[in-house]
N, C-alpha and C. Protein backbone atom coordinates (compact mmCIF):
# COMPACT_ATOMS: atom_id res chain seq x y z
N UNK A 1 0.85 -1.18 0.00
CA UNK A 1 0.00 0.00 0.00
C UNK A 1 0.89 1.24 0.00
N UNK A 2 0.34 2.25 -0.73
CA UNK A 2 1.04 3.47 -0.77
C UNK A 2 1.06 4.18 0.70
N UNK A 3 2.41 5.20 0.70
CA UNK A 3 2.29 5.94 2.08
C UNK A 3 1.44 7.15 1.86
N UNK A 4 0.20 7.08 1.62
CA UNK A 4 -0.91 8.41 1.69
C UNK A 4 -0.97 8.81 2.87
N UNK A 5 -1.54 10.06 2.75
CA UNK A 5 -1.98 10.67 4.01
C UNK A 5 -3.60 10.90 4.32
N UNK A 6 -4.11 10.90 5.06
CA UNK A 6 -5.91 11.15 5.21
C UNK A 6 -6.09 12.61 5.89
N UNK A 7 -6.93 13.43 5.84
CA UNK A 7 -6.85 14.85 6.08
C UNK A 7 -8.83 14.91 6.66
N UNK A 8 -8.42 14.56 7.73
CA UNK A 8 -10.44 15.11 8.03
C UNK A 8 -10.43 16.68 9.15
N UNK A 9 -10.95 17.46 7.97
CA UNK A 9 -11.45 18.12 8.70
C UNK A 9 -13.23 18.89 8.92
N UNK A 10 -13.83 19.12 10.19
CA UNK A 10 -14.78 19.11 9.77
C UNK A 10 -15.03 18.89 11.66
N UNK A 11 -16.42 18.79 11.96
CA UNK A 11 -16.99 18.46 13.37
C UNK A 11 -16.83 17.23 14.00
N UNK A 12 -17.05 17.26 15.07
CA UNK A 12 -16.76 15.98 15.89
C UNK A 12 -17.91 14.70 15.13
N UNK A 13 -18.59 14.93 14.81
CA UNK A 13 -19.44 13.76 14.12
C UNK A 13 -19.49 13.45 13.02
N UNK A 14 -19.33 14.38 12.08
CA UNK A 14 -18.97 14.08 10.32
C UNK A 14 -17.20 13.64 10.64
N UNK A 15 -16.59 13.88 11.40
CA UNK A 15 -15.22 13.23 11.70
C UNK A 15 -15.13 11.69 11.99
N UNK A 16 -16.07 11.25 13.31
CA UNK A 16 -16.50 9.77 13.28
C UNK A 16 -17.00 9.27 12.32
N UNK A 17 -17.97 10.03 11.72
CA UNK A 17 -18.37 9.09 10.50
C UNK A 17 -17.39 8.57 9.28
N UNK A 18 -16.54 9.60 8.97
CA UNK A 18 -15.31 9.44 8.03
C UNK A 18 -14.71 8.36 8.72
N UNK A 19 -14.14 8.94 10.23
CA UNK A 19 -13.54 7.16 10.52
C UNK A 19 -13.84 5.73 10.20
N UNK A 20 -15.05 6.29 10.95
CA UNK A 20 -15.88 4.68 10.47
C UNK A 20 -16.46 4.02 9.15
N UNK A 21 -16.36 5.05 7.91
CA UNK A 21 -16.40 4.38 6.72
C UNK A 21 -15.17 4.45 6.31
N UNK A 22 -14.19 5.12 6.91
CA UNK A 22 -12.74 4.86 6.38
C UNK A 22 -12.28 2.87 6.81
N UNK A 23 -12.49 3.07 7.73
CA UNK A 23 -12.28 1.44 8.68
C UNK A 23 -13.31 0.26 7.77
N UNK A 24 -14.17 0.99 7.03
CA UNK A 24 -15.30 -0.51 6.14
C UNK A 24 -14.44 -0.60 5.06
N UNK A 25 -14.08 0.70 4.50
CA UNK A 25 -13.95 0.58 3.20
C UNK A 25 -12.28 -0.50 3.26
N UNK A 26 -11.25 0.19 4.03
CA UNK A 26 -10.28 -0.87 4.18
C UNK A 26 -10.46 -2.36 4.87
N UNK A 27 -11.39 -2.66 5.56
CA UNK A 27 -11.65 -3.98 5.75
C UNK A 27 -12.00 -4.44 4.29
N UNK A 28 -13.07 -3.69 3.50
CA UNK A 28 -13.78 -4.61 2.35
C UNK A 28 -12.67 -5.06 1.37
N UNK A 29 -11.61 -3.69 1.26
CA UNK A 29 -11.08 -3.60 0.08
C UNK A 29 -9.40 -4.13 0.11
N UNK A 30 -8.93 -4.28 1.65
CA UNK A 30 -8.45 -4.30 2.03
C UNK A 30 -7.87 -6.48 2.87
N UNK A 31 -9.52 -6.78 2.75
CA UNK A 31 -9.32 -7.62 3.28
C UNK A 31 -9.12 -8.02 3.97
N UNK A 32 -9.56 -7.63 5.51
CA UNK A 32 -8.61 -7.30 6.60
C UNK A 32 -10.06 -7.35 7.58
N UNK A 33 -9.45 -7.84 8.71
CA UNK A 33 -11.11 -8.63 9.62
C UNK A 33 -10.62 -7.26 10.60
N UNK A 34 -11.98 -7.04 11.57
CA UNK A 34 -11.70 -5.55 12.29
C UNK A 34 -10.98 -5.75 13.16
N UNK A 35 -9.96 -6.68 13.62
CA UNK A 35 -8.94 -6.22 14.45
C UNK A 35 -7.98 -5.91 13.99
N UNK A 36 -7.39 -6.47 12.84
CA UNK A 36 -6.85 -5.64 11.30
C UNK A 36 -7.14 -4.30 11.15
N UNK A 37 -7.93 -3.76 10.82
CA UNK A 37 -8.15 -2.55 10.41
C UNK A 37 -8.06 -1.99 11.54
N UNK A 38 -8.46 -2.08 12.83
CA UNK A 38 -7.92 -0.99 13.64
C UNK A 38 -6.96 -1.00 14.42
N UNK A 39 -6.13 -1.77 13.89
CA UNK A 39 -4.54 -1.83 14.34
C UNK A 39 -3.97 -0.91 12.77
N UNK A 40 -4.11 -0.87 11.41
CA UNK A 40 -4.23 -0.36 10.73
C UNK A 40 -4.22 1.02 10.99
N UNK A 41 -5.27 1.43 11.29
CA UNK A 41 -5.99 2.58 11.84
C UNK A 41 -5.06 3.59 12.57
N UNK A 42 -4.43 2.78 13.81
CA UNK A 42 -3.53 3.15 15.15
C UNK A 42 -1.80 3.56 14.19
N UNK A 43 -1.32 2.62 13.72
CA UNK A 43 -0.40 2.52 12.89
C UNK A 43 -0.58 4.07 11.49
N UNK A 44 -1.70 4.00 11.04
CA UNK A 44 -1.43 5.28 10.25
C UNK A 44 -1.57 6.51 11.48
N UNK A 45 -2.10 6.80 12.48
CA UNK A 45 -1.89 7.42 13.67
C UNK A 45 -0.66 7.76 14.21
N UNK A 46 -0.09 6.45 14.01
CA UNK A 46 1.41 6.75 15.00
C UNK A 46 2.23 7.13 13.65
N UNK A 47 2.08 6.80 12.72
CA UNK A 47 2.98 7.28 11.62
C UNK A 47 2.22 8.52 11.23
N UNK A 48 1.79 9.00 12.09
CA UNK A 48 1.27 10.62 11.51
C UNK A 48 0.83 10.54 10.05
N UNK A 49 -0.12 9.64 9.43
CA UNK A 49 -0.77 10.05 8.21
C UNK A 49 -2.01 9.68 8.32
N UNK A 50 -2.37 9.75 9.46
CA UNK A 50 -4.28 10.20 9.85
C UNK A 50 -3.87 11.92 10.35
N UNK A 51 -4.96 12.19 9.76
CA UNK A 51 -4.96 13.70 10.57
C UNK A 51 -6.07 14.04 10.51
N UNK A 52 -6.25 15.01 11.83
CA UNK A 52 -8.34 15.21 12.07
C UNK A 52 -7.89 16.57 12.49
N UNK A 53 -8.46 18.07 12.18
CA UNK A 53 -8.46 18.87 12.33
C UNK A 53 -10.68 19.06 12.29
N UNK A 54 -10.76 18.79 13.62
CA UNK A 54 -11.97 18.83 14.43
C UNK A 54 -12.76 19.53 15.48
N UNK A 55 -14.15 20.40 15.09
CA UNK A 55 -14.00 21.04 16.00
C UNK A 55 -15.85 20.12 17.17
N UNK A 56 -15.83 20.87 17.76
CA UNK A 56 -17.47 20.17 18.84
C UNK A 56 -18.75 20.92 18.28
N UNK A 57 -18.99 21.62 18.33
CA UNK A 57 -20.34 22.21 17.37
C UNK A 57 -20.37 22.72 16.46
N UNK A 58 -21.24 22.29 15.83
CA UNK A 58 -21.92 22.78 14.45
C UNK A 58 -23.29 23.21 14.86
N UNK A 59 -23.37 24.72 14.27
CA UNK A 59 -25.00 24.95 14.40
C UNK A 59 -25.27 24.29 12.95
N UNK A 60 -26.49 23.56 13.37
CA UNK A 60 -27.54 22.90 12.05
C UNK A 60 -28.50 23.82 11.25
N UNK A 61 -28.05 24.74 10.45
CA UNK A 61 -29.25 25.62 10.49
C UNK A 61 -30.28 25.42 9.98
N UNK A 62 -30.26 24.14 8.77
CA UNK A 62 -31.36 23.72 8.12
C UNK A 62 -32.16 23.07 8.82
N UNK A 63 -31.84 22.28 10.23
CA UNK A 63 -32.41 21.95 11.10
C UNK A 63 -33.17 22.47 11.69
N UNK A 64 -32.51 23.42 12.36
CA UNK A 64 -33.26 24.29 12.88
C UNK A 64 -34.38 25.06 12.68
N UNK A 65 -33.87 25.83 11.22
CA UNK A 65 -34.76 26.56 10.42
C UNK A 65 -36.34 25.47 9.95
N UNK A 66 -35.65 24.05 9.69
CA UNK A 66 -36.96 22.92 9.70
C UNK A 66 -37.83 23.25 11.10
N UNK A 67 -37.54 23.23 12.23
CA UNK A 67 -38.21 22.88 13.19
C UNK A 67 -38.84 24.45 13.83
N UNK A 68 -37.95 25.42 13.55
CA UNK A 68 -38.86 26.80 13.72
C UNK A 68 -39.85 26.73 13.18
N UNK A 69 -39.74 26.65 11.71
CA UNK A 69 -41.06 26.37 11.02
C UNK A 69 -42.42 25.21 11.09
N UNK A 70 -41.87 24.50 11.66
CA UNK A 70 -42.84 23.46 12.44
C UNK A 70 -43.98 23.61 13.37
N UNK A 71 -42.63 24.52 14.33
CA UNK A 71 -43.04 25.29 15.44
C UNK A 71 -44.48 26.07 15.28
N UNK A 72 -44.17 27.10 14.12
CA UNK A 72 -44.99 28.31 13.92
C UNK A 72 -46.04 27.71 13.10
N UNK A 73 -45.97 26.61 11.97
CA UNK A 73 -47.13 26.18 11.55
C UNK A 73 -47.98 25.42 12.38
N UNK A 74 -47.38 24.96 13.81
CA UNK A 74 -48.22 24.17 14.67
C UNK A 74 -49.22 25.33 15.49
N UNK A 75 -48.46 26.13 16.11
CA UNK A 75 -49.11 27.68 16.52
C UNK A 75 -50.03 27.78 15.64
N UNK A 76 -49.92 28.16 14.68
CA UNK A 76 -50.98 29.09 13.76
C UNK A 76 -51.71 28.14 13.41
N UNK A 77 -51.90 27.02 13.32
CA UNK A 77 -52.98 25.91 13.59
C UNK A 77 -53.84 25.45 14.49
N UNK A 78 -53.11 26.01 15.43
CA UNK A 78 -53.84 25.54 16.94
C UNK A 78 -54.41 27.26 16.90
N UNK A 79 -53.96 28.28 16.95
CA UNK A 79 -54.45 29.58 17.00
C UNK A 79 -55.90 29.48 15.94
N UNK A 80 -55.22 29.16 14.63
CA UNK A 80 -56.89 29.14 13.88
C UNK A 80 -58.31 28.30 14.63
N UNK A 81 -57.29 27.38 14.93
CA UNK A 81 -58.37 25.89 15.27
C UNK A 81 -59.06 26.96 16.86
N UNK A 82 -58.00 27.42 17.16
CA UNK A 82 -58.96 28.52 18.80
C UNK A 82 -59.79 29.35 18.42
N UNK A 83 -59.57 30.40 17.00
CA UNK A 83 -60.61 30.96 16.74
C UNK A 83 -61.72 30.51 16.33
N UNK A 84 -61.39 29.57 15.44
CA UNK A 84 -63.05 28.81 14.92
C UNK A 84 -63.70 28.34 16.12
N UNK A 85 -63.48 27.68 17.14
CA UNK A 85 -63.75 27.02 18.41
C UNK A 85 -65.09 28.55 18.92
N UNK A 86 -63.90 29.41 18.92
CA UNK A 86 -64.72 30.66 19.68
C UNK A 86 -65.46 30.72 18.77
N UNK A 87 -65.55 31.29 17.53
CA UNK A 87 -66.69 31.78 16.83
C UNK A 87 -67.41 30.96 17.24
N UNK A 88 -67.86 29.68 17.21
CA UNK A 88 -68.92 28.72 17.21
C UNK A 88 -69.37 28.95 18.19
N UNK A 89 -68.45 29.29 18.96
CA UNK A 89 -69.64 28.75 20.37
C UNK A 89 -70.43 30.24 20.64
């Protein structure tokens, strides 16, 4: 195998995830049962050609921005559904 280097950078969870399809893809392709690959793993570590430049939060904003809007269409549903309630009665 060539001496490459791996470069993740990015949040603490899109970082695990790279690990962990980095670790399938060399078991599959690699041939190599998982105590293999993460001795693998440790070894490109100690030879300094893993590298993770990682930080702890990410604001989600599409997330967010999903669930504000959730928010306010649930309000203004329940607000309509209160006015019709009143008119009727």
């Amino acid at each position: 195998m060539e001496k490459g280097h791996f470069y993740v950078c990015g949040d603490c969870t899109m970082a695990e995830c790279v690990y962990q399809r980095l670790k399938s893809i060399i078991q599959e392709h690699g041939k190599m049962n998982e105590q293999d690959v993460e001795n693998y793993m440790l070894q490109l570590r100690d030879e300094e050609r893993y590298h993770e430049d990682i930080f702890g939060i990410t604001l989600r904003t599409e997330e967010i921005h999903r669930q504000t809007r959730e928010s306010a269409r649930t309000k203004k549903n329940f607000m309509s559904q209160m006015s019709v309630s009143s008119f009727q009665e």
